[in-house]
Protein backbone atom coordinates (compact mmCIF):
# COMPACT_ATOMS: atom_id res chain seq x y z
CA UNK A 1 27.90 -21.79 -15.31
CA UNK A 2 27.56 -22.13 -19.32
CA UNK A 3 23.48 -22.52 -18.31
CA UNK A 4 23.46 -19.56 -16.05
CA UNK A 5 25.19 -17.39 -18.94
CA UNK A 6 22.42 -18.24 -21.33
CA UNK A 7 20.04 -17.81 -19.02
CA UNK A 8 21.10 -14.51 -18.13
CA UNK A 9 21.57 -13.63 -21.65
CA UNK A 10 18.38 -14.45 -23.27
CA UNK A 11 16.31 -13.02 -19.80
CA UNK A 12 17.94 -9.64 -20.55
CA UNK A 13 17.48 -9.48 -24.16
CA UNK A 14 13.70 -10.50 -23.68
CA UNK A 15 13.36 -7.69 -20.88
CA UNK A 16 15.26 -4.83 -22.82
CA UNK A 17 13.40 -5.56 -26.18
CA UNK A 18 9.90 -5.77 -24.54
CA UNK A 19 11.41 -2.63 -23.39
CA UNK A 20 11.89 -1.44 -26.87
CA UNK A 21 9.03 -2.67 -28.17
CA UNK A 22 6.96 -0.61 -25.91
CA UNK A 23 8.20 2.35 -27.47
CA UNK A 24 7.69 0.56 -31.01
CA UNK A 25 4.05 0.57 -30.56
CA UNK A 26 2.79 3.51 -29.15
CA UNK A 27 5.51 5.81 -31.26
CA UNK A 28 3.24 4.07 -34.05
CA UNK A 29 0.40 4.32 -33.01
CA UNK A 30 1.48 8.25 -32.08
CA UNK A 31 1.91 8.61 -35.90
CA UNK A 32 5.90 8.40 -35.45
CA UNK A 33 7.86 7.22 -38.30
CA UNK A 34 10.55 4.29 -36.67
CA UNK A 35 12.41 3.60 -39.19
CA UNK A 36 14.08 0.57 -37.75
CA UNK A 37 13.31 -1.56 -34.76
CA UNK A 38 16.48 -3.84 -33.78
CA UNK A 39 17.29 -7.18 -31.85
CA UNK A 40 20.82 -7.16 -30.90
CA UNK A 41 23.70 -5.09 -31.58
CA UNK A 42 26.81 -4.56 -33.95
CA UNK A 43 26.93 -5.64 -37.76
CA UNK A 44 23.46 -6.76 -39.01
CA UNK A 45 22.86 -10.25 -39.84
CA UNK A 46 19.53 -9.84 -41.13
CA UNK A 47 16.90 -7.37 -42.43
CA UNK A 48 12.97 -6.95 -43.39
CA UNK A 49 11.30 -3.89 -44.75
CA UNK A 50 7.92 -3.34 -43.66
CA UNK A 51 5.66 -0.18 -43.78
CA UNK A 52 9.02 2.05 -43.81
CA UNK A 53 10.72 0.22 -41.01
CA UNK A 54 13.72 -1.73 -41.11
CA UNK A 55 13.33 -4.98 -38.74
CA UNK A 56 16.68 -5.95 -37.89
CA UNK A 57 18.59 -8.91 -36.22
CA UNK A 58 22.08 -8.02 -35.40
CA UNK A 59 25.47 -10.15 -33.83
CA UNK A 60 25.32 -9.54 -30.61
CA UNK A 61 21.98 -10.60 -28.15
CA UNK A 62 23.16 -7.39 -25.78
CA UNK A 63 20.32 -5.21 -26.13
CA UNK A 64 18.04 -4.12 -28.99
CA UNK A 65 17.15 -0.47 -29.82
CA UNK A 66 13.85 1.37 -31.60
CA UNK A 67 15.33 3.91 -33.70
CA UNK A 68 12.16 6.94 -34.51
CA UNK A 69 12.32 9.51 -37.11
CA UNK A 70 13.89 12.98 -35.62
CA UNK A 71 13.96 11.98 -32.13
CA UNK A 72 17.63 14.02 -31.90
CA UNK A 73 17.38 15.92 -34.96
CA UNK A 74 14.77 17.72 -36.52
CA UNK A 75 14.02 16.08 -39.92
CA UNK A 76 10.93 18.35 -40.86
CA UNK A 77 8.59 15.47 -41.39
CA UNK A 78 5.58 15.08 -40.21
CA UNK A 79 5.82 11.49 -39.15
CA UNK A 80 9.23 12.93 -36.89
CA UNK A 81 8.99 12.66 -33.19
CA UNK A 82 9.88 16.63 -32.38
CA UNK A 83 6.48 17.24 -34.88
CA UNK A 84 4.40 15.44 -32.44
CA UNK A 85 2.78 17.24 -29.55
CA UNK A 86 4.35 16.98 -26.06
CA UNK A 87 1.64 14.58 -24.22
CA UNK A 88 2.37 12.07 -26.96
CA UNK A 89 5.88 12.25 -27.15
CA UNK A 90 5.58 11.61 -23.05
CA UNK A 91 3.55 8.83 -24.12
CA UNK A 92 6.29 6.94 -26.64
CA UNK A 93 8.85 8.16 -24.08
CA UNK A 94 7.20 6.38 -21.05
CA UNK A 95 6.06 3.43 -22.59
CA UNK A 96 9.54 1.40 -22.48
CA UNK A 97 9.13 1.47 -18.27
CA UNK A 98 5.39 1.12 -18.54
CA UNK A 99 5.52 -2.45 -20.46
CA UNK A 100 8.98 -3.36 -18.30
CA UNK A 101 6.38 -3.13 -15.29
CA UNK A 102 3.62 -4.80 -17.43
CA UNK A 103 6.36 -7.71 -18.29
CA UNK A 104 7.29 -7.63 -14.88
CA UNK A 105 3.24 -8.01 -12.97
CA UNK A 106 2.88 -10.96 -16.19
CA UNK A 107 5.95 -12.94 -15.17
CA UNK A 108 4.55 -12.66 -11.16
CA UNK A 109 0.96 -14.11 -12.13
CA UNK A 110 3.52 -16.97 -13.47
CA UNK A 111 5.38 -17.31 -10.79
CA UNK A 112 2.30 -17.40 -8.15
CA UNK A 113 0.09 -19.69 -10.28
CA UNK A 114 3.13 -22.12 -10.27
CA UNK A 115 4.05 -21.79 -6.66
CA UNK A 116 0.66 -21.29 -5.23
CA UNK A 117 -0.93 -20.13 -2.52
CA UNK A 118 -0.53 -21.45 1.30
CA UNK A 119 -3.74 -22.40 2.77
CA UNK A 120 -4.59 -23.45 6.33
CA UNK A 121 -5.75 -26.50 5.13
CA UNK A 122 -2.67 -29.37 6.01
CA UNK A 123 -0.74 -31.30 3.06
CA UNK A 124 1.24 -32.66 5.92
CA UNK A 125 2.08 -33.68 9.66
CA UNK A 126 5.86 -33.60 10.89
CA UNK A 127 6.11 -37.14 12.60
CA UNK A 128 6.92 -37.62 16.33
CA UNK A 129 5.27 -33.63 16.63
CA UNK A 130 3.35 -31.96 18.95
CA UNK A 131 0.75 -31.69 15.95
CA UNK A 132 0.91 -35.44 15.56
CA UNK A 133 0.95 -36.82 18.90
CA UNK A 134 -2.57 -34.59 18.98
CA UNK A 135 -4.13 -36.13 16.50
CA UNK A 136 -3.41 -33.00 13.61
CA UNK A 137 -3.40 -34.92 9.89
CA UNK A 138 -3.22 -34.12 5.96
CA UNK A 139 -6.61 -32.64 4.95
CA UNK A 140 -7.34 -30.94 8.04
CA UNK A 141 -8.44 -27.36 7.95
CA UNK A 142 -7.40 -25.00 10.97
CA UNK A 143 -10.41 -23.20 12.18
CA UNK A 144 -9.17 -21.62 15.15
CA UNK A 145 -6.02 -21.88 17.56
CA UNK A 146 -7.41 -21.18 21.22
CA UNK A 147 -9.65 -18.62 20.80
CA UNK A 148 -8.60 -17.10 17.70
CA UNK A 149 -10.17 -17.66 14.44
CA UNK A 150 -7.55 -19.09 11.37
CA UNK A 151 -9.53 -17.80 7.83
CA UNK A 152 -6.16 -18.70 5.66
CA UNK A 153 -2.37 -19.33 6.57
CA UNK A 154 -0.80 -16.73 8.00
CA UNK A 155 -3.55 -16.37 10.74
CA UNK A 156 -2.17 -19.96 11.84
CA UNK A 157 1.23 -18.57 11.37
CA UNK A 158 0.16 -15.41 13.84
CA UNK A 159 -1.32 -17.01 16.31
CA UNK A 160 1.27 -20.13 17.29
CA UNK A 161 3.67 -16.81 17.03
CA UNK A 162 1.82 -15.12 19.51
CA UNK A 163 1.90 -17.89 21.70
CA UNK A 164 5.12 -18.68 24.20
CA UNK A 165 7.31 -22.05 23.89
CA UNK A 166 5.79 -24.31 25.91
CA UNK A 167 2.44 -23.02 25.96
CA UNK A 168 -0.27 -25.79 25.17
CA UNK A 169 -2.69 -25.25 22.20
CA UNK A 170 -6.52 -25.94 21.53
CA UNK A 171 -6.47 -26.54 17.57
CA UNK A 172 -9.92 -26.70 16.47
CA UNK A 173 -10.04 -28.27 12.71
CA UNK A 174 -12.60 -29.05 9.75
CA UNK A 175 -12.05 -32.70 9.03
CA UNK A 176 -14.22 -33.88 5.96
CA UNK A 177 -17.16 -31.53 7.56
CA UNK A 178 -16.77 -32.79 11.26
CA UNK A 179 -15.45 -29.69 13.70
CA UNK A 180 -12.89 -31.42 15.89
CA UNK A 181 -10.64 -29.76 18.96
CA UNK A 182 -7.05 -30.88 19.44
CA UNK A 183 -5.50 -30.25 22.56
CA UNK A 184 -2.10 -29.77 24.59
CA UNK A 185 -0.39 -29.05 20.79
CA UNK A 186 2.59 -27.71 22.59
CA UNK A 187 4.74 -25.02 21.05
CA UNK A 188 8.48 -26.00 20.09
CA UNK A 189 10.88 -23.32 19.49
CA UNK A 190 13.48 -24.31 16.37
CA UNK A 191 17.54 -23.23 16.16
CA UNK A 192 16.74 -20.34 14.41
CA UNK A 193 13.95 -19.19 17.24
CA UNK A 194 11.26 -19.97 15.12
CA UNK A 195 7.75 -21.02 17.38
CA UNK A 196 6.15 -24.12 15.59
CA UNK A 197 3.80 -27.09 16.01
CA UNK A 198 4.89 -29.60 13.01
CA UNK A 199 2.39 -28.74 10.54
CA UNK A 200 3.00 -28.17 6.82
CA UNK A 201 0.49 -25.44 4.75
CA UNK A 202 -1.55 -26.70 1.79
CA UNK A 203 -1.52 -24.77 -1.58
CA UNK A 204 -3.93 -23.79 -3.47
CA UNK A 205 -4.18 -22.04 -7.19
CA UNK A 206 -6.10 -19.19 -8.03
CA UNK A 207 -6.18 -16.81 -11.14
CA UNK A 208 -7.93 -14.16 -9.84
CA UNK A 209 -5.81 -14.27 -6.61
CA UNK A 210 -2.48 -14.11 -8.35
CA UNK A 211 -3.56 -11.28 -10.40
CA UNK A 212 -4.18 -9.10 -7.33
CA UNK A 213 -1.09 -10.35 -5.51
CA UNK A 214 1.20 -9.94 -8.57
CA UNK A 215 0.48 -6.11 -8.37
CA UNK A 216 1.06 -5.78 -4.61
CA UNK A 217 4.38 -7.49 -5.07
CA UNK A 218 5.33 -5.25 -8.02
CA UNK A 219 4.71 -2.09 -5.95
CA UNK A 220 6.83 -3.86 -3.21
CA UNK A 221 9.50 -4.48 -5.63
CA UNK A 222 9.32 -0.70 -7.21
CA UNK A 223 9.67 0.22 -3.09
CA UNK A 224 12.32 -2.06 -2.83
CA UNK A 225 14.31 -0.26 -5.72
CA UNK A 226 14.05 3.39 -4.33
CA UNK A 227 14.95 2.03 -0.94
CA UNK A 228 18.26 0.26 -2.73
CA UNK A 229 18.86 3.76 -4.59
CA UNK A 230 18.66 5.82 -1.74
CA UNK A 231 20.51 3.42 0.58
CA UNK A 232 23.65 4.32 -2.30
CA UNK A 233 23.24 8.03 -2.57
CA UNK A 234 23.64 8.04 1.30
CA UNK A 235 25.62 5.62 2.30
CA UNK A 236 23.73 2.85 3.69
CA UNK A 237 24.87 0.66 0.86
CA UNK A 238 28.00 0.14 -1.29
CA UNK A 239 28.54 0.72 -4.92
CA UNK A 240 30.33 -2.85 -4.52
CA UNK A 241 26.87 -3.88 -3.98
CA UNK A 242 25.77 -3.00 -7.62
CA UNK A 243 26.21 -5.81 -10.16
CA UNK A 244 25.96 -6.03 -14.41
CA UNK A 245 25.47 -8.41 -16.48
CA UNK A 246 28.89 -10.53 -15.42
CA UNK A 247 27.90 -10.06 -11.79
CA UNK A 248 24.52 -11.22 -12.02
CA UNK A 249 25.38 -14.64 -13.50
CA UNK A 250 27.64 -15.03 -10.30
CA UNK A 251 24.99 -13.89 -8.21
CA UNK A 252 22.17 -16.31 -10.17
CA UNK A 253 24.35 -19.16 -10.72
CA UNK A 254 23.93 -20.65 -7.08
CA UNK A 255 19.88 -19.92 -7.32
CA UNK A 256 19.32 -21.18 -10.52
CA UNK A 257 20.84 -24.63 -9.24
CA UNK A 258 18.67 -24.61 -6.49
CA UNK A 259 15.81 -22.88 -7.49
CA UNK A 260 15.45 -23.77 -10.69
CA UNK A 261 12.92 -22.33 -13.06
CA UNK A 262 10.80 -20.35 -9.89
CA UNK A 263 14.12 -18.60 -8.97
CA UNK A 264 14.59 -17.45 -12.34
CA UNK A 265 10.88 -16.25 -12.72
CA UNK A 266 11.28 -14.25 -9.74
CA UNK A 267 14.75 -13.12 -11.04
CA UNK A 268 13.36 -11.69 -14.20
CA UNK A 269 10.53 -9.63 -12.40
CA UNK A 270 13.00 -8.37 -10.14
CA UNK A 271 15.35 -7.13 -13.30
CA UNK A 272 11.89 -6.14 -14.84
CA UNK A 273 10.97 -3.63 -12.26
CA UNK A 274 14.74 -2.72 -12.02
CA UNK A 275 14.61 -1.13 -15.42
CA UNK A 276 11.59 0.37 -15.13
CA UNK A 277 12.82 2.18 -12.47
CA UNK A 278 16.35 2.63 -13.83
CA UNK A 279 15.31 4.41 -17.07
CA UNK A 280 12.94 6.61 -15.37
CA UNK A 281 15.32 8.25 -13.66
CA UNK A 282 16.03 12.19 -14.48
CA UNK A 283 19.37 11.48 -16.36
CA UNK A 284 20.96 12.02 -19.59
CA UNK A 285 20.49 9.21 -22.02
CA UNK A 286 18.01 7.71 -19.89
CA UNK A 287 14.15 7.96 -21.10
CA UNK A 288 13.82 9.77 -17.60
CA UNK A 289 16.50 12.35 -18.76
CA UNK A 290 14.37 12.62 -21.98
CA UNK A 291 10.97 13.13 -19.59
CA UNK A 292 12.78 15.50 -17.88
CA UNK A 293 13.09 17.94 -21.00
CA UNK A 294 9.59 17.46 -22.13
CA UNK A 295 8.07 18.29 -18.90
CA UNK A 296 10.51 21.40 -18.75
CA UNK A 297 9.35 22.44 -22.35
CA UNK A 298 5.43 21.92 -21.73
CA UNK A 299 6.15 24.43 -18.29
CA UNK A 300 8.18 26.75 -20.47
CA UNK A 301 6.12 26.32 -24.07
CA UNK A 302 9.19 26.37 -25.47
CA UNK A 303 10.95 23.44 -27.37
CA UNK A 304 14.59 23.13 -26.94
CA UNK A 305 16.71 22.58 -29.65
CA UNK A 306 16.39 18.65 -30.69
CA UNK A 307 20.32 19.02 -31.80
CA UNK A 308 21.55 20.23 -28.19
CA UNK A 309 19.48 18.22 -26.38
CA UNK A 310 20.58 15.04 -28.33
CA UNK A 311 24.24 16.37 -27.86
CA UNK A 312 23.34 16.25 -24.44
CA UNK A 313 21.72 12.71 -24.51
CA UNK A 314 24.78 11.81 -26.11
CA UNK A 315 27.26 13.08 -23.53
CA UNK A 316 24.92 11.00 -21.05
CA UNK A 317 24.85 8.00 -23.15
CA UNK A 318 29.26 8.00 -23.07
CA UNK A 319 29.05 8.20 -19.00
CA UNK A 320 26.32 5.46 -18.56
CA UNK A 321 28.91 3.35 -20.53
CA UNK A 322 31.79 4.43 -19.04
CA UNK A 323 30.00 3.53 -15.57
CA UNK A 324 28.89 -0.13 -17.30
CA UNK A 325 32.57 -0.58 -18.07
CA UNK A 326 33.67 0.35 -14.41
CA UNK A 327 31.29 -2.04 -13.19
CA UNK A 328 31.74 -4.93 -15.19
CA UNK A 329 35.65 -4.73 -14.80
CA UNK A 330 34.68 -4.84 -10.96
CA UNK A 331 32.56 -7.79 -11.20
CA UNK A 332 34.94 -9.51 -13.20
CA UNK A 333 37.55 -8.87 -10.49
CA UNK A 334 35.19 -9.96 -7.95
CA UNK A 335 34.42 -13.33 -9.73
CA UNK A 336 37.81 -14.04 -10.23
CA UNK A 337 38.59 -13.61 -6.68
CA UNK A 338 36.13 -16.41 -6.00
């Protein structure tokens, strides 16, 4: 458990200071004064001036925080966030979700060069199978089941799927450049009504591959938020169902012992997208809230006060915590009903 609670730990301070730091950079390279960019939380432990910001490392590795001139308060200067024009305050205000989803597609092309890619050429025969009793071995590449051609894995996967238990198979592989058929490869059904043959996929690596598939699973995991979100605003999911920072070392705990270091890869892209999506929503406090009021002043070409809207921010900020509170008493109460 003491692993787990590091683990979690250090994965969300990495996550919610990339976070940060995305708004670091561009507010800089917007022309916006930060005057100090922070690691951690509560009493500071250590400091470094550098071009008129304060780099901070403070007690406590719960968050971090990028602190620009006049972003609630008009200062007057002309390195303060309200003196900035609108598409470049969008720009600073964005770019904490933009390099969550950035940090989230890198940790994916990770994860996908270390697992790898299944490939319909065999690392392995189940003995006593259908697929060995016809001959199938290690090396062999599937060309075709029956009639139907087998370019990568899951067209093996389709076909023996398409197929009935009990039906008999023509497997037609590539073995070291001779085409060979293998018949009557009859189709077993497993206890959890699974069709198979006894054959186990190859993997392969590929750069280029994982790039593209790291994106597709990013916009499956954005999808997979929204779904979640709108599943709680109506009902098709329980607010039990939402977990903090105590909850998710429960919930990890179990999967980091068995998954080890691929569970927790997949873990932190998950969390990645998560607050992406999270802080881009049209709250209070939230850089979504703070979207919200830009988009609203470029429509009405007029600013709002930076005093009331921070007042406003700030009201948020008190509920969002009030909410983290609720739900970290309930995971507590949850764990220790375990």
């Amino acid at each position: 458990m003491i692993k787990t609670i590091i683990i979690v730990i250090v994965m969300l301070e990495v996550l919610i200071i990339g976070h940060e730091f995305g708004h670091f950079i561009t507010a800089k390279k917007c022309g916006i004064t930060v005057n100090e960019f922070a690691v951690g939380m509560g009493p500071l432990l250590l400091k470094k001036v550098k071009n008129g910001t304060q780099y901070s490392l403070r007690a406590f590795p719960i968050g971090g925080y990028c602190a620009m001139e006049g972003e609630d308060v008009d200062t007057g200067s002309s390195g303060s966030f309200v003196s900035k024009s609108i598409p470049k305050r969008i720009l600073v205000v964005s770019a904490g979700a933009i390099m969550n989803y950035l940090m989230a597609i890198a940790i994916l092309i990770v994860l996908l060069m270390i697992v790898g890619f299944a490939t319909n050429t065999l690392s392995g025969v189940v003995e006593g199978s259908p697929a060995d009793l016809a001959g199938l071995r290690a090396g062999d590449t599937i060309i075709r089941v029956d009639d139907t051609p087998t370019k990568d894995w899951s067209a093996v996967v389709d076909a023996i799927s398409e197929a009935e238990e009990g039906d008999s198979l023509t497997v037609t592989v590539d073995r070291d450049g001779e085409t060979l058929e293998m018949k009557d490869v009859t189709v077993l059904k497993n206890e959890e009504g699974n069709l198979y043959i006894g054959i186990y996929a190859g993997r392969s690596r590929s750069l280029p591959k994982a790039v593209i598939n790291s994106f597709k699973e990013s916009v499956e995991l954005v999808k997979l938020m929204y779904q979640s979100l709108w599943m709680l605003i109506t009902g098709g999911a329980s607010v039990n169902d939402v977990v903090g920072p105590v909850g998710m070392v429960s919930v990890m705990d179990e999967g980091v012992s068995t998954g080890g270091l691929v569970y927790v890869l997949f873990m932190a892209a998950l969390i990645s997208v998560n607050l992406a999506v999270i802080n881009l929503l049209p709250l209070p406090a939230l850089d979504g809230g703070r979207l919200l009021f830009l988009l609203l002043c470029a429509i009405t070409r007029k600013e709002l006060d930076p005093e009331i809207e921070g007042r406003i921010h700030y009201i948020g900020f008190l509920l969002l915590m009030l909410l983290a509170v609720l739900i970290t008493v309930k995971d507590i109460h949850q764990f220790i009903l375990k």
